[in-house]
Protein backbone atom coordinates (compact mmCIF):
# COMPACT_ATOMS: atom_id res chain seq x y z
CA UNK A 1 55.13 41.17 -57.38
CA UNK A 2 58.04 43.57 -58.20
CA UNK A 3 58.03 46.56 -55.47
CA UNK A 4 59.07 49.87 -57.13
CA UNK A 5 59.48 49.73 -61.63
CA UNK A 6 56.72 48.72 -63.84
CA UNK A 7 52.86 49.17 -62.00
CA UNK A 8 51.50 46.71 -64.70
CA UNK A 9 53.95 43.73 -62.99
CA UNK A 10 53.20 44.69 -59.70
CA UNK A 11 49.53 44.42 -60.71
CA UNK A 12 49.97 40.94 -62.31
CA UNK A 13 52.19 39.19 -59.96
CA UNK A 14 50.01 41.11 -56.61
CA UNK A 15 46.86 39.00 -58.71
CA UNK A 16 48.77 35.88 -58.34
CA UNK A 17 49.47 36.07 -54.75
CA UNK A 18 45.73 36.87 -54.11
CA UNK A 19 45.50 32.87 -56.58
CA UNK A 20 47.72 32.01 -54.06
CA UNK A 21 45.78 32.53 -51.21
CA UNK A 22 42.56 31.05 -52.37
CA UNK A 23 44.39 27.98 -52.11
CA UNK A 24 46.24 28.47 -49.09
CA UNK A 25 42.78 29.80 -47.80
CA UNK A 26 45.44 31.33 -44.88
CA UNK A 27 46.17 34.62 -46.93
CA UNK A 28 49.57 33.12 -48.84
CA UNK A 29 49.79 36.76 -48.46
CA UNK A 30 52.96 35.27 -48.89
CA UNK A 31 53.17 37.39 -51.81
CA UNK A 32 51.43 40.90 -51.22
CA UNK A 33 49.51 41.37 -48.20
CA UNK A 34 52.51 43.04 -46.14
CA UNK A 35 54.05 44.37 -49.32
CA UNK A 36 52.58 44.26 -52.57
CA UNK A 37 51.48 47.91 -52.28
CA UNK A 38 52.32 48.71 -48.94
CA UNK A 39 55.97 48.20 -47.03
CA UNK A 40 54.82 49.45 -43.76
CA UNK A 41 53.33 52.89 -43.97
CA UNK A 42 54.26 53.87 -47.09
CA UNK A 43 53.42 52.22 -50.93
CA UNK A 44 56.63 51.39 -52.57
CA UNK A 45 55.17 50.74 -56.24
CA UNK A 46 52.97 53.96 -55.58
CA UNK A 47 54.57 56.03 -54.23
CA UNK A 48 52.45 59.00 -55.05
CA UNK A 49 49.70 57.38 -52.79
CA UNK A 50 49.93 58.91 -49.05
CA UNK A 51 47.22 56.86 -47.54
CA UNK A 52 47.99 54.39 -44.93
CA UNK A 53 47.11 50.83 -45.11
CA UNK A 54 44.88 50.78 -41.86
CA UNK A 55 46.56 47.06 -41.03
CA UNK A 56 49.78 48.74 -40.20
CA UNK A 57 48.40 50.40 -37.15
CA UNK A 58 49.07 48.56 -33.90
CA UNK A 59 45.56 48.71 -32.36
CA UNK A 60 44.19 46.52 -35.48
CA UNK A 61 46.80 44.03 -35.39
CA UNK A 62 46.61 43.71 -31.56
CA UNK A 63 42.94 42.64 -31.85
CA UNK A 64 43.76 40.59 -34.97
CA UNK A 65 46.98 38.67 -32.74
CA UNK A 66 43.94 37.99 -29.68
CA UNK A 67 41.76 36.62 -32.37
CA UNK A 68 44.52 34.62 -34.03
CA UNK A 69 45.94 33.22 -30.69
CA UNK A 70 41.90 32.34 -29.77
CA UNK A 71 41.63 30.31 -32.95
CA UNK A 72 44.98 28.62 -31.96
CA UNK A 73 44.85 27.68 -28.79
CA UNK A 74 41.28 26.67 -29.35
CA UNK A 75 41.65 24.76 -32.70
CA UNK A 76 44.42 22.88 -31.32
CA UNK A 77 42.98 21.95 -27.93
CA UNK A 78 40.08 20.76 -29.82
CA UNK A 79 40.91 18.76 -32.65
CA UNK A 80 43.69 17.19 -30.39
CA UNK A 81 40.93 15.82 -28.22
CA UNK A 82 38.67 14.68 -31.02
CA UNK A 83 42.22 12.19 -32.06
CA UNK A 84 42.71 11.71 -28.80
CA UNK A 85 39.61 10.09 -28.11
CA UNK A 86 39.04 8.26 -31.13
CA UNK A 87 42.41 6.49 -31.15
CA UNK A 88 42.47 5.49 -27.74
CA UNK A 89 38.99 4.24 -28.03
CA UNK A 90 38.30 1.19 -30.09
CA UNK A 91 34.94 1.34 -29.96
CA UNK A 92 34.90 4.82 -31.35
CA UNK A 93 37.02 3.72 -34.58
CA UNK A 94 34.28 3.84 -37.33
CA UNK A 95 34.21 4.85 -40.63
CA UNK A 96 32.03 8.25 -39.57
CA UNK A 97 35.01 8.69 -36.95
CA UNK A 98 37.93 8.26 -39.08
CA UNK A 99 36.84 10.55 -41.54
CA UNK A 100 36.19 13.01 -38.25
CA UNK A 101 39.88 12.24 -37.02
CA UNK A 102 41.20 12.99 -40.59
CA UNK A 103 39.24 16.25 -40.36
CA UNK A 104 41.01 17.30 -36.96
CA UNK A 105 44.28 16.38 -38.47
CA UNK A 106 43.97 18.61 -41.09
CA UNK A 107 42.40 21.52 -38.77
CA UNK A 108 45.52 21.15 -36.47
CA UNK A 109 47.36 21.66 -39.56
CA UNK A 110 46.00 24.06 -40.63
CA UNK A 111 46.38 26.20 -37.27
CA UNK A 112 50.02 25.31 -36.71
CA UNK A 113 50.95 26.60 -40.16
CA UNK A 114 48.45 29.20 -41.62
CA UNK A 115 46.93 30.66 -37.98
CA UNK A 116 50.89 31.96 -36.78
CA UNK A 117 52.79 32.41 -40.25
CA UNK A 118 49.96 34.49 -42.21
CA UNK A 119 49.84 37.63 -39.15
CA UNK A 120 53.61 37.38 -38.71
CA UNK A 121 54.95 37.58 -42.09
CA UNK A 122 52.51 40.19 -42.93
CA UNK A 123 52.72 42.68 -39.91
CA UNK A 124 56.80 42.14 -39.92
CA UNK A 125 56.87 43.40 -43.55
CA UNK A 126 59.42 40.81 -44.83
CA UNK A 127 59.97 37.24 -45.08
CA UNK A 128 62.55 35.86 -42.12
CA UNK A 129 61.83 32.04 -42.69
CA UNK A 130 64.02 31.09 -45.55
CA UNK A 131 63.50 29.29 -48.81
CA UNK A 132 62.32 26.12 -47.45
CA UNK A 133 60.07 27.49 -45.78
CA UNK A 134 58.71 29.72 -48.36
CA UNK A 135 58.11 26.45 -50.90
CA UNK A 136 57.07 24.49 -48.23
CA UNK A 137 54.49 26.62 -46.32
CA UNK A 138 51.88 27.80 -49.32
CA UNK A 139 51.49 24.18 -50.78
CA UNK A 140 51.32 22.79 -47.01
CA UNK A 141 48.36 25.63 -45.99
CA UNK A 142 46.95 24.38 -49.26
CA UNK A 143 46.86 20.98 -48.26
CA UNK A 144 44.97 21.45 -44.99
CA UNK A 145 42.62 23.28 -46.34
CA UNK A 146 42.01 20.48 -49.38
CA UNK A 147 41.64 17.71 -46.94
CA UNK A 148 39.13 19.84 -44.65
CA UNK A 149 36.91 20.61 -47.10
CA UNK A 150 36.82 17.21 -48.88
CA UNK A 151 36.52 15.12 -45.78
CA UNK A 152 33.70 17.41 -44.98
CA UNK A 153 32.38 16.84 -48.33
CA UNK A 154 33.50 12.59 -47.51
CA UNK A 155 31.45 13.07 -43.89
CA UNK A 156 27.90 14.20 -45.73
CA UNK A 157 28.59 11.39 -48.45
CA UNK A 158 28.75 8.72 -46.12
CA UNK A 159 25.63 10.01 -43.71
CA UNK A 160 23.88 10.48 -46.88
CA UNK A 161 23.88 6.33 -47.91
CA UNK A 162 23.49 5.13 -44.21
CA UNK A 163 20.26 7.63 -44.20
CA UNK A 164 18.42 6.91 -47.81
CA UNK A 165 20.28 3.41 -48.20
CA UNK A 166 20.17 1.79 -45.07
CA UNK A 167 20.16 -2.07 -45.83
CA UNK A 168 22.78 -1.28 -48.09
CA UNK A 169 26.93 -2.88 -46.72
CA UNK A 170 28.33 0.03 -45.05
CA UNK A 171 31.74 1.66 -46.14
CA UNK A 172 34.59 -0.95 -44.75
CA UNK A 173 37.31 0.23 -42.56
CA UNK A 174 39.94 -0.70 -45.42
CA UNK A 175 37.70 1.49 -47.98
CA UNK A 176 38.13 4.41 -45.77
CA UNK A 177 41.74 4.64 -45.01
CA UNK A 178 41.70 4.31 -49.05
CA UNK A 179 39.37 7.30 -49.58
CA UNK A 180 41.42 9.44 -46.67
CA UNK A 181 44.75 8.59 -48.42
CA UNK A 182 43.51 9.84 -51.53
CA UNK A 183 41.91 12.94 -49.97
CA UNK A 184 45.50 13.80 -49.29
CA UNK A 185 47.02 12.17 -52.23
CA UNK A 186 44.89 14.97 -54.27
CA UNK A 187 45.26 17.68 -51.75
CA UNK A 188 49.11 17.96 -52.27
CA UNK A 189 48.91 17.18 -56.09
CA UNK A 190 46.65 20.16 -56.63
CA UNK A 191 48.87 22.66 -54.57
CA UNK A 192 52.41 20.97 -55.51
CA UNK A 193 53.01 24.28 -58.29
CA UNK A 194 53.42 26.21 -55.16
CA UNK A 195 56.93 24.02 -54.35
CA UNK A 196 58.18 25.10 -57.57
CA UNK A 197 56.54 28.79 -57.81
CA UNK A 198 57.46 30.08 -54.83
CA UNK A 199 60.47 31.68 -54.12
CA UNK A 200 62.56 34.68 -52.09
CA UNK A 201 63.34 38.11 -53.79
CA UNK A 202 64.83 40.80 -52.64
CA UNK A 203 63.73 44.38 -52.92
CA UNK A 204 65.80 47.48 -51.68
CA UNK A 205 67.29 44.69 -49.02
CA UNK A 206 63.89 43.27 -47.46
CA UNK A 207 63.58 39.89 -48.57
CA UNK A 208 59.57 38.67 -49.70
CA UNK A 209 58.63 34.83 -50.34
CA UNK A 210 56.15 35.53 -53.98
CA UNK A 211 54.97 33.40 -56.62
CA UNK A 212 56.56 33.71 -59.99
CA UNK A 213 53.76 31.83 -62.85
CA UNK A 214 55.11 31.30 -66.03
CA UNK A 215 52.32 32.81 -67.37
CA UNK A 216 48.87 34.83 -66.51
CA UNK A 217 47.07 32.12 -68.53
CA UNK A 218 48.67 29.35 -65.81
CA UNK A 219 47.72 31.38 -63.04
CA UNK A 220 44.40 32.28 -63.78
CA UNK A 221 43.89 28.27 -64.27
CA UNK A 222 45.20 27.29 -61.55
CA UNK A 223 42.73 29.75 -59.57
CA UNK A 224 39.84 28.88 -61.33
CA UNK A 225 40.64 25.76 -60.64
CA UNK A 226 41.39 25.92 -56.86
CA UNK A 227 38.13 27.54 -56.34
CA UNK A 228 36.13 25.53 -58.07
CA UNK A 229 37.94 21.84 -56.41
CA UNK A 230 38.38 23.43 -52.75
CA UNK A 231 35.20 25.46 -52.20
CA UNK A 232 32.13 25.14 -54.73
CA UNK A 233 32.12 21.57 -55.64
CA UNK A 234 32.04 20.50 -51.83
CA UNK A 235 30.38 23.16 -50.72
CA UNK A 236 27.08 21.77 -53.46
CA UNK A 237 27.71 18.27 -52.64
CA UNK A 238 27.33 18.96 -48.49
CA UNK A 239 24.67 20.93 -49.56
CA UNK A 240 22.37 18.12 -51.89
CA UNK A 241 23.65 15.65 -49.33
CA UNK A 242 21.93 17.34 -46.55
CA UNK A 243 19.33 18.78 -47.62
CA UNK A 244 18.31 14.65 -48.78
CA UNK A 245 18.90 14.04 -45.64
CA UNK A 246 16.29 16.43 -43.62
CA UNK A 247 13.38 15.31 -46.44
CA UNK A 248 13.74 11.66 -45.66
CA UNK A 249 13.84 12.10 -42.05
CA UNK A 250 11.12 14.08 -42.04
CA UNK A 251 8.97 11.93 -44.45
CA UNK A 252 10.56 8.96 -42.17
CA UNK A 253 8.61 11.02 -38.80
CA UNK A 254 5.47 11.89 -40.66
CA UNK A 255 5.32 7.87 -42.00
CA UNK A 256 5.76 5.96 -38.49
CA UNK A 257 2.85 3.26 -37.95
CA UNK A 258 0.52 3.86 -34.62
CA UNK A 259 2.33 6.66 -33.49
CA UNK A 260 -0.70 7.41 -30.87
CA UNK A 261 1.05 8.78 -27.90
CA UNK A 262 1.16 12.36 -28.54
CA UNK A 263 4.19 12.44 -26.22
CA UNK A 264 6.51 10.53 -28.40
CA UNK A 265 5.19 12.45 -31.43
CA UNK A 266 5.98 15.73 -29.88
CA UNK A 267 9.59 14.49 -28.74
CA UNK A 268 10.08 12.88 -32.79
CA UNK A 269 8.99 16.42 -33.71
CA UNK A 270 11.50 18.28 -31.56
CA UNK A 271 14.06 15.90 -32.42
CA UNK A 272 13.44 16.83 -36.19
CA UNK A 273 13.62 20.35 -35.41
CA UNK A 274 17.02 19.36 -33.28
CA UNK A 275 18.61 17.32 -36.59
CA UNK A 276 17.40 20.08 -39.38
CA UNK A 277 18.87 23.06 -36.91
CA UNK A 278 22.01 20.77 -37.25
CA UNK A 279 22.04 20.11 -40.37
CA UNK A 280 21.31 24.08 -41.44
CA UNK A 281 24.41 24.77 -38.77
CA UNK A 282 26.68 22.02 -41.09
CA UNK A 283 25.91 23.51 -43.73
CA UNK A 284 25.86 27.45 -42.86
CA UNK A 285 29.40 27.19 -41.41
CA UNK A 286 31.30 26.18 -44.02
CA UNK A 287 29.64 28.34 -46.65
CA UNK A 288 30.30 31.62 -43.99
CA UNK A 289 33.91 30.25 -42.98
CA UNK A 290 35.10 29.79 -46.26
CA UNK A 291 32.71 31.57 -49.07
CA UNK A 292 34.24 35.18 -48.14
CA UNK A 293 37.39 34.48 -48.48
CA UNK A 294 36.88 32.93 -51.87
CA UNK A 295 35.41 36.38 -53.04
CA UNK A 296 37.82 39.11 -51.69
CA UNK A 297 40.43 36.74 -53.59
CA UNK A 298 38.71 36.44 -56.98
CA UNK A 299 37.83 39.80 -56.39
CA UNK A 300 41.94 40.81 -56.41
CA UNK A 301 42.51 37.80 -59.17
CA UNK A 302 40.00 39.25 -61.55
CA UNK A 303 40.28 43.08 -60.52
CA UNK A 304 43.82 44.02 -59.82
CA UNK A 305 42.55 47.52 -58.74
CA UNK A 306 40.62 46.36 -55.74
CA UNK A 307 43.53 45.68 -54.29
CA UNK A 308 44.57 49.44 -54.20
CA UNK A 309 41.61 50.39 -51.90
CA UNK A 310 42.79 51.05 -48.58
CA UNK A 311 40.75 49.07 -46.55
CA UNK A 312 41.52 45.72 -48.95
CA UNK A 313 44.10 44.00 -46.34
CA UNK A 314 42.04 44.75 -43.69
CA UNK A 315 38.88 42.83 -45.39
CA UNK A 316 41.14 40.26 -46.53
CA UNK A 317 42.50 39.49 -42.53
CA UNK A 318 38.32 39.79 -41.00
CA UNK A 319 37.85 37.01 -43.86
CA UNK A 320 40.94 34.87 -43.13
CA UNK A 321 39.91 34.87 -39.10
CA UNK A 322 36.94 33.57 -40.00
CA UNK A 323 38.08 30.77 -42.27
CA UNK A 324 40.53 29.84 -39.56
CA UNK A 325 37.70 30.02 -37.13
CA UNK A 326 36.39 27.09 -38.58
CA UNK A 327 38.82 25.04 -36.92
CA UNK A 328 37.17 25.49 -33.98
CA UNK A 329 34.16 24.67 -35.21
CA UNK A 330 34.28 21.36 -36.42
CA UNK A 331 35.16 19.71 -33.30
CA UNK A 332 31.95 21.28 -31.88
CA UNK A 333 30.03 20.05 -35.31
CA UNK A 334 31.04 17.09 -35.95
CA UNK A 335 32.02 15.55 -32.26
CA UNK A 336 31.28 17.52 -29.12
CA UNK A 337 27.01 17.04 -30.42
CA UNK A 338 27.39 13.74 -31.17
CA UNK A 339 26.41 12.03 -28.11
CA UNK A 340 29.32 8.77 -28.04
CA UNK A 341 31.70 11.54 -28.46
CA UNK A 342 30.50 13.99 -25.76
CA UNK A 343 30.77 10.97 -23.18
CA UNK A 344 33.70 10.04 -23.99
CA UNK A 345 35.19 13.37 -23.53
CA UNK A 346 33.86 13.60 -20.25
CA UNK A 347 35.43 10.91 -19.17
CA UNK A 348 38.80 12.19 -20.81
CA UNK A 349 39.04 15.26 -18.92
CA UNK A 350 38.57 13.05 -15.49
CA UNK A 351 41.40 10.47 -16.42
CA UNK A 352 43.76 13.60 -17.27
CA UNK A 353 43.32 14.37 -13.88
CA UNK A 354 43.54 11.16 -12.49
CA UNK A 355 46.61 10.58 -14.43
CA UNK A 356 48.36 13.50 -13.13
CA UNK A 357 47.57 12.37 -9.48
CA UNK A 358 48.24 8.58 -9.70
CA UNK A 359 50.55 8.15 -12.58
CA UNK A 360 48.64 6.03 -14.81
CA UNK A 361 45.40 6.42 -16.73
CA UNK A 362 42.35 4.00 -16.40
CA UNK A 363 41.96 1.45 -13.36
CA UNK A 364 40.09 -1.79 -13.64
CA UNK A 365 36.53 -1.71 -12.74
CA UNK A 366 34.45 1.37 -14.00
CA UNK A 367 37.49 3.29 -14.36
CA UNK A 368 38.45 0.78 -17.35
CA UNK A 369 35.40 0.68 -18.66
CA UNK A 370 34.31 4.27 -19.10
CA UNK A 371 38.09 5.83 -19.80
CA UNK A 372 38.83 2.83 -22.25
CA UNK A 373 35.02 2.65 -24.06
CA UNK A 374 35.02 -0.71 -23.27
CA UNK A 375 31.48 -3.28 -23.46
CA UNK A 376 29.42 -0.74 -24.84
CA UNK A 377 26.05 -1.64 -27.07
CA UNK A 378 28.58 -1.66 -30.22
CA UNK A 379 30.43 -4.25 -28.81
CA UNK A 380 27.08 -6.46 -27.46
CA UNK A 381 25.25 -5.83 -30.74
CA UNK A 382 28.36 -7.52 -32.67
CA UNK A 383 28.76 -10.03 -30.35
CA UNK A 384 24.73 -10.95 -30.44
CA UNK A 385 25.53 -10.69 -34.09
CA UNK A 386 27.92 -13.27 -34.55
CA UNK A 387 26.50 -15.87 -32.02
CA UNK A 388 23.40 -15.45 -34.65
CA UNK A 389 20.95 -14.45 -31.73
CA UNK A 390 19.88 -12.17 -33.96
CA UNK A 391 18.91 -12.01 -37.66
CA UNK A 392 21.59 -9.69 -39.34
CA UNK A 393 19.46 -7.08 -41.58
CA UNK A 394 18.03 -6.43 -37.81
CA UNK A 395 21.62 -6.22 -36.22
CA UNK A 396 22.62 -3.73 -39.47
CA UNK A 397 19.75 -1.83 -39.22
CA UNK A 398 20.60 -1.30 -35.05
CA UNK A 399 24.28 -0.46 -36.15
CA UNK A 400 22.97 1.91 -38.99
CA UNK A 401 20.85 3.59 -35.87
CA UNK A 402 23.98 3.93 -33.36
CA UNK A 403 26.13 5.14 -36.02
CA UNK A 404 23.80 7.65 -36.97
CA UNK A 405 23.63 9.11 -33.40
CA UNK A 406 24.94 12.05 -34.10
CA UNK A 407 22.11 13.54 -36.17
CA UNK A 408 19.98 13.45 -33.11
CA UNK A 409 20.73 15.82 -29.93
CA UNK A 410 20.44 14.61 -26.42
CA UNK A 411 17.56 13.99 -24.68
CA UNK A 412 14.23 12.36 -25.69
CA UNK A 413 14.19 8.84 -27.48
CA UNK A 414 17.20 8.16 -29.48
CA UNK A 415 18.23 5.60 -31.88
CA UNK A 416 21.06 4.65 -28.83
CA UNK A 417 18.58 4.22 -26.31
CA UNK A 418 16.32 2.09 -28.66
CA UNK A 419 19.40 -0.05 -29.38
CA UNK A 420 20.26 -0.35 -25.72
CA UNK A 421 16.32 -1.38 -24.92
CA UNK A 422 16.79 -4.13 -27.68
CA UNK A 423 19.73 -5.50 -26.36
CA UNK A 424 18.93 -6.07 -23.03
CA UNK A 425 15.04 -7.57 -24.41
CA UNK A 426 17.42 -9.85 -26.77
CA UNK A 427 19.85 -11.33 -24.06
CA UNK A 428 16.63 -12.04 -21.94
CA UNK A 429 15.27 -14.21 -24.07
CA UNK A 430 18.36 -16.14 -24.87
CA UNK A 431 19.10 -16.79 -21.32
CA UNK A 432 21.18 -13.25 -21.07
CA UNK A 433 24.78 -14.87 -22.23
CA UNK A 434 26.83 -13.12 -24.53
């Protein structure tokens, strides 16, 4: 976007950095935010204008750093503890988890380079990172924000056929790491023009990282067709998924044979209400994190003058916190309510202690078998499996049900503590060896 000279060009190219940002999601205000009509208090390609961009004062970028440095320190600490737990864990490496990990990866990436880089570059009011950097960074926010949003599209896919397909072979550990390395495989392809449209320029001495397009007709492509891959075709498919979902477990509640004890009905019922207030929450969050941000940028793709209003940078940094927030989030979503993972990060915190005091983590005994995940009902329900104690549509159907924990909250009768019951009535009929 050229600063000072012909308003039409700083129009066009401030349109593409607002295409640039959908993708980035992280405000590639790389190319206007801090500049395209403001260079600190004063508009350089309007220079009649007087009115001060309300982001330049230092109370609203104080209380946009806090938030910012929240998100970090939060995002990080999280997602670091879902990998943390799933790799260390063997019984925790399922598909369901994998694609969970591969969501935390790309959250963590997603703090470390959009979270710091988007304030910084904007507030300073020039670009200090070199050319590298300035390639590197758009197509790399793009990225993280690709493989979020299609492994949370990947996540719903997979709880949708272990839900309405149950007897059906579950997704293989092989067919996952395939589906994750295409998730990323796609995720740079569809923001690798930013490597080659991206570059530094220099106006009246301040240097700026901004897209150059070859042509509006590319651009406006390219956005159409970042919005469409990165927000609205997930966003439907989490939606149908989901919302399939909550009718057959409710049909599956209202169907159950002798349900007399008005107890258990009552706890199936709140459990319901427990899984569809989930579900709704799955759902909600990604369409509030990410749906805003979507609009203020089409908004200043499709209607270059919105971009002149004075409050514009200031709605565009309220709806990049919140897409960042999402970071912190997930973790919650997706792990901390699922009951396997809330244990297991229970017993994390304890061993980072103990580890700090004796040296080591884990000891043998309980220690080993809570910090390392060790003989849990997983592990016996394979085992019974392959000794052929039991038949194995009843062994899937038990996996299918521990898998699946974590569209049930705590408490009540869950699908775990069925499995558990099962095992122990199994191994005492056969004598209890396993």
């Amino acid at each position: 976007m050229r600063r000072g000279g012909d308003k039409r060009e700083s129009r066009r190219n401030s349109r593409g950095s607002q295409a640039s940002a959908i993708t980035t999601a992280s405000a590639t205000s790389l190319d206007d935010l801090n500049g395209s009509y403001y260079n600190g208090n004063k508009s350089i390609s309007e220079p009649e204008t007087t009115t001060r961009d309300i982001i330049t004062y230092p109370t609203t970028q104080t209380v946009f750093y806090i938030e910012y440095i929240t998100i970090f320190i939060m995002g990080i600490f999280g997602n670091c503890l879902v990998c943390y737990v799933v790799l260390r864990n063997k019984h925790m490496q399922t598909v369901t988890n994998y694609f969970i990990t591969n969501l935390a990866v790309a959250d963590i990436l997603l703090c470390a380079v959009a979270v710091p880089f988007t304030p910084l570059y904007t507030f300073m009011g020039e670009w200090l990172f070199g050319q590298v950097l300035c390639q590197l960074l758009p197509m790399t926010q793009g990225t993280s924000v690709y493989v979020s949003s299609l492994t949370l599209m990947s996540i719903a896919i997979d709880r949708y056929f272990v839900i309405i397909y149950p007897f059906r072979p579950r997704i293989k550990l092989q067919t996952c790491y395939i589906i994750i390395f295409f998730i990323w495989l796609f995720s740079i392809g569809a923001t690798l023009p930013y490597a080659f449209y991206m570059s530094i320029m220099s106006y009246g001495g301040t240097y700026y990282c901004e897209e150059k397009w070859p042509s509006e007709t590319v651009r406006h492509i390219f956005s159409l067709f970042t919005s469409i891959m990165q927000f609205v075709v997930p966003f439907f498919i989490i939606l149908f998924c989901y919302v399939v979902i909550s009718v057959r477990m409710n049909q599956r509640v209202r169907s159950k044979p002798g349900a007399k004890n008005i107890k258990k009905e009552e706890a199936d019922r709140e459990r319901k209400r427990r899984t569809h207030r989930m579900l709704i929450s799955m759902v909600s969050i990604f369409a509030l994190c990410w749906l805003p941000m979507n609009v203020i940028h089409l908004i200043g793709d499709y209607y270059a003058p919105s971009t002149n209003w004075q409050y514009y940078n200031l709605g565009f940094f309220i709806t990049h916190v919140v897409a960042m927030s999402s970071t912190c989030y997930n973790p919650f979503l997706y792990a901390w309510l699922n009951d396997n993972f809330r244990k297991e990060f229970q017993l994390v915190l304890p061993c980072f202690q103990q580890s700090a005091s004796s040296g080591h983590l884990g000891h043998h005994g309980r220690s080993e078998r809570t910090c390392n995940g060790a003989d849990n009902s997983t592990d016996r329900l394979l085992r019974l499996g392959r000794n052929k104690k039991v038949p194995k549509p009843v062994i899937n159907s038990l996996l299918i049900a521990e898998d699946t924990h974590d569209l049930n909250s705590p408490g009540d009768v869950t699908p775990n503590t069925q499995t558990t019951t099962f095992i122990e009535l199994t191994e005492a009929t056969n004598g209890g060896s396993t």
